[in-house]
Protein backbone atom coordinates (compact mmCIF):
# COMPACT_ATOMS: atom_id res chain seq x y z
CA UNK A 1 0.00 0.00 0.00
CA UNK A 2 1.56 3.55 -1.45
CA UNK A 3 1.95 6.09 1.63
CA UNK A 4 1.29 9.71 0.64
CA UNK A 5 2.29 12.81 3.39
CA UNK A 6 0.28 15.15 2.48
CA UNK A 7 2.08 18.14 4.41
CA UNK A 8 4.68 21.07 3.37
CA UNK A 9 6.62 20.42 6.52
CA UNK A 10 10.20 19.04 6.25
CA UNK A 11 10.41 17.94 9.86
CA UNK A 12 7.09 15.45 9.36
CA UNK A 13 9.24 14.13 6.24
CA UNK A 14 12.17 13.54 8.27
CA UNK A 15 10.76 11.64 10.73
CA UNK A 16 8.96 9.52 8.31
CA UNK A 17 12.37 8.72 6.89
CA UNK A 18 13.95 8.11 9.61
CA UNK A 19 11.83 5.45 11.07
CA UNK A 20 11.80 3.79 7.03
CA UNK A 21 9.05 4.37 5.65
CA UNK A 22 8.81 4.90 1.87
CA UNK A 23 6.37 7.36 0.64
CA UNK A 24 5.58 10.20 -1.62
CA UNK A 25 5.15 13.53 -0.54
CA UNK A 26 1.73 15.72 -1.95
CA UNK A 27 1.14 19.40 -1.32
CA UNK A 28 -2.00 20.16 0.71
CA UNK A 29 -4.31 21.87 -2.18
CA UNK A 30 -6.62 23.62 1.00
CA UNK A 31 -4.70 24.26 3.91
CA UNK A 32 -7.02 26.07 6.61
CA UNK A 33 -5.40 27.71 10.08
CA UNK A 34 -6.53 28.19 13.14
CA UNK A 35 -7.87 31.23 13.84
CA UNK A 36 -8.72 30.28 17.82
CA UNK A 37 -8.14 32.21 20.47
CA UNK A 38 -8.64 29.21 22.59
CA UNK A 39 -7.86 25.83 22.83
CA UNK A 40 -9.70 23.15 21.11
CA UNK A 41 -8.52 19.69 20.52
CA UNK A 42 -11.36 18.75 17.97
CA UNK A 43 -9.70 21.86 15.87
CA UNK A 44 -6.64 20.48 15.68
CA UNK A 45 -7.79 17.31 13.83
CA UNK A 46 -10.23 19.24 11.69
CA UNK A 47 -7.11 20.89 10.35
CA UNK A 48 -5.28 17.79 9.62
CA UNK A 49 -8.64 16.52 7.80
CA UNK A 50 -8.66 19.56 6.11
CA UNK A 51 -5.14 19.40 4.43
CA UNK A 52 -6.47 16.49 3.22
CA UNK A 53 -9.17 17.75 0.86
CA UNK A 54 -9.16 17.32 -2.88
CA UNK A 55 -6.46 14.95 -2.56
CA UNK A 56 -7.37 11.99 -4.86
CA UNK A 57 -3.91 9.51 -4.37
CA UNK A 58 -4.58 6.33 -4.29
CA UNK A 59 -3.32 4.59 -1.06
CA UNK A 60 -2.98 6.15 2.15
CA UNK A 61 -3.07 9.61 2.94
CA UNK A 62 -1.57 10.92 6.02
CA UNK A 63 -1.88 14.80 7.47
CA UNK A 64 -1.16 16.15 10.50
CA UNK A 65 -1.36 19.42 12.30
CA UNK A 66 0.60 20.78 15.75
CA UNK A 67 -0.36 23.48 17.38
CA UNK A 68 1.28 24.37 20.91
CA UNK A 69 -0.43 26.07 24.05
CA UNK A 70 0.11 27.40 27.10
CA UNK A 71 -2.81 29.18 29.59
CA UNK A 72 -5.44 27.66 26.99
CA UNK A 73 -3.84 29.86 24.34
CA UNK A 74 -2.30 28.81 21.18
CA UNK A 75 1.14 30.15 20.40
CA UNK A 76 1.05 29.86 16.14
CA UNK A 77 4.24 29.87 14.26
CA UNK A 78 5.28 34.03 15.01
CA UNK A 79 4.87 36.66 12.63
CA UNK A 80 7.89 38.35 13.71
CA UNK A 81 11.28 38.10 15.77
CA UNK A 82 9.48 40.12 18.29
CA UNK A 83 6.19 37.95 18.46
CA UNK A 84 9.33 34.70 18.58
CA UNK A 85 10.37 36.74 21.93
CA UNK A 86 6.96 37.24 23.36
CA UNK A 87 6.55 33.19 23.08
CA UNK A 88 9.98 32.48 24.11
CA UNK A 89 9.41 34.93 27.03
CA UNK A 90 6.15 33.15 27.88
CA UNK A 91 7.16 29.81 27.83
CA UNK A 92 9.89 30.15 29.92
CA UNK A 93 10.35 28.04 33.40
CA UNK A 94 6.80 27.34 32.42
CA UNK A 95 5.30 24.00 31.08
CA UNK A 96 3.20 24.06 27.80
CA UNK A 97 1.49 21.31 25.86
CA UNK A 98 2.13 20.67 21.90
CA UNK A 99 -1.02 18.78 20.57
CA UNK A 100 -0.73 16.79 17.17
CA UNK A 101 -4.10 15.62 15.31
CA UNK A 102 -3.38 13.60 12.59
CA UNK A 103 -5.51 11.48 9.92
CA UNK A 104 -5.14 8.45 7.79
CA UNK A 105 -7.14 8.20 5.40
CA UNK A 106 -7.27 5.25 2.38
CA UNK A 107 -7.82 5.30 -0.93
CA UNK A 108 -9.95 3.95 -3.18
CA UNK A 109 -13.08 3.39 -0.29
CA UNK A 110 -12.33 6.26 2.32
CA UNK A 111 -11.64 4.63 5.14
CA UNK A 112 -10.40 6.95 7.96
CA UNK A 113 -9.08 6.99 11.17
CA UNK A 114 -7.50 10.40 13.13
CA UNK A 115 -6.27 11.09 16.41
CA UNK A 116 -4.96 13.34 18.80
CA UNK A 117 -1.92 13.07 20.87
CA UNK A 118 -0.16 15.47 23.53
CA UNK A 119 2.95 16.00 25.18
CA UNK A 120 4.32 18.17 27.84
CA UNK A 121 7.25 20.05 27.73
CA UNK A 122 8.92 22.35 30.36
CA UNK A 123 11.59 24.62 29.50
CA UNK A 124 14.24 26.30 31.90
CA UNK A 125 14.26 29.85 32.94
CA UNK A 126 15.24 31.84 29.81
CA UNK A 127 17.05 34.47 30.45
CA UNK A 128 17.23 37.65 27.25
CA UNK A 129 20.28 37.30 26.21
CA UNK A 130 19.45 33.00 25.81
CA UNK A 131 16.28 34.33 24.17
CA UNK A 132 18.30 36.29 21.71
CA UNK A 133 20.78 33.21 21.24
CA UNK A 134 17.87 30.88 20.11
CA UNK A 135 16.30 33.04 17.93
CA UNK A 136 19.42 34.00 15.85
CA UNK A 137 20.55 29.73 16.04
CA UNK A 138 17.03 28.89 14.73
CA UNK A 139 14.35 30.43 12.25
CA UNK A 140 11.51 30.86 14.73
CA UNK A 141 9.08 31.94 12.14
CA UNK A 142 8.61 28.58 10.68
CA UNK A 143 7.71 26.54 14.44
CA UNK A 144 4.75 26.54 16.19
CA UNK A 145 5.82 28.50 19.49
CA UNK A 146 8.62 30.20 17.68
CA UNK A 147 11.32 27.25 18.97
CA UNK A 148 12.48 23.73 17.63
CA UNK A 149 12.95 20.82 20.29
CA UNK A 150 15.70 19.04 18.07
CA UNK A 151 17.53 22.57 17.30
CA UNK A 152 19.21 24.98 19.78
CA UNK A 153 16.16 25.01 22.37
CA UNK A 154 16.69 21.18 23.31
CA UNK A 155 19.38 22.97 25.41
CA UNK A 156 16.67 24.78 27.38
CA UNK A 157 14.13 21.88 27.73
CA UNK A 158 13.74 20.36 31.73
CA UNK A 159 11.55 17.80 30.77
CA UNK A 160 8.54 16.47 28.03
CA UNK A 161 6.07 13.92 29.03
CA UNK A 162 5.07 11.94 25.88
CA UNK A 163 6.39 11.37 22.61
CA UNK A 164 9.40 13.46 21.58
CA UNK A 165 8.49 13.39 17.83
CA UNK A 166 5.27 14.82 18.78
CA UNK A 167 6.72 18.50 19.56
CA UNK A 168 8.63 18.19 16.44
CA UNK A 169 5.03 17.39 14.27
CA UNK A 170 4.97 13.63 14.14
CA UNK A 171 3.94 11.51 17.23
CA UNK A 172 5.67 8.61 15.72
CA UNK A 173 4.88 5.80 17.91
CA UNK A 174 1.02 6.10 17.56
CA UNK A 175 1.26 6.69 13.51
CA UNK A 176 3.39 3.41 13.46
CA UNK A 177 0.16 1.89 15.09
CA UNK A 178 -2.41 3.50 13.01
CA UNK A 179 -0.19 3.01 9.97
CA UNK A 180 0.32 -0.78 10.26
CA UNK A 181 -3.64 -1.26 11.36
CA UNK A 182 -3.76 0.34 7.55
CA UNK A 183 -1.38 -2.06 6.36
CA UNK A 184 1.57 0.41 6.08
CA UNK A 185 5.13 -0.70 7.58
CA UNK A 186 8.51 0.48 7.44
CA UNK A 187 10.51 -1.41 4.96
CA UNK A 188 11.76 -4.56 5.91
CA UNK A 189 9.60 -4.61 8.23
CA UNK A 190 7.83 -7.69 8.48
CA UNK A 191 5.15 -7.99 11.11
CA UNK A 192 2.99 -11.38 12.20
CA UNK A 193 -0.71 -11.42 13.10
């Protein structure tokens, strides 16, 4: 069975490859955002459902969205280095949660499955001048939260509680279970019922 990403981030990709799987990336064709001012979990998935709309592959589609929040807010990927600060600033010697929905869904017959998963992560105290050092090591403006857990802020981290790949867009150990209940596997895998 062919596996499609249907996603235009690099990290999802990455992990994907990492963990063998072979598959083909597809642009989303209608990518909605979230326009909440609060939380919703529900949301989350909608948007990964929504990325994949009008996408006709044959095989299985996968999408995912990750949004992170703190105080029931969501902190988007910044607009600017100074929004980056505000969220750096905010999630600092705080913990935060970074929510993935993602969503299978096969093809020819529409079968579908999506779920949900969270992690917690706290970071350190940040002081300015460590602000200042993480926004000029990493591009902020392309990371939910304005900071990358496998770049220069996995100096900064105390702790996460849940799946690692999750803050970085893919929570990889519950896709590997929805995958293979869709018949999907790493190569050379080779699983028994």
């Amino acid at each position: 069975m062919k596996l499609f990403l249907v996603s235009k981030s690099p990290r999802r990709a990455e992990i994907l490859s990492k963990f063998g799987y072979s598959f083909e990336v597809v642009k989303p064709i209608n990518e909605d955002r979230m326009s909440l001012k609060k939380f919703d979990p529900v949301e989350v998935l909608r948007v990964a459902r929504t990325k994949l709309s009008g996408i006709e592959k044959q095989g299985v589609l996968l999408a995912a969205d990750t949004v992170v929040v703190i105080d029931n807010q969501l902190l988007p990927k910044p607009s600017s280095l100074s929004e980056a600060r505000k969220f750096l600033k905010k999630l600092s010697n705080r913990v935060h949660r970074v929510y993935t929905g993602y969503v299978l869904r096969k093809l020819p017959g529409g079968r579908e499955f999506g779920k949900t998963e969270c992690t917690e992560v706290k970071f350190k105290d940040l002081s300015d001048a460590e602000i200042e050092w993480l926004i000029k090591m990493d591009n902020p403006l392309d990371k939910a939260g304005g900071y990358a857990i496998q770049g220069a802020a996995g100096l900064f981290i105390e702790w996460i509680k849940g799946d690692y790949y999750n803050v970085i867009g893919l929570p990889i150990s519950s896709v590997y279970k929805s995958l293979k209940d869709f018949g999907v596997l790493p190569q050379g895998l080779k699983v028994g019922k």
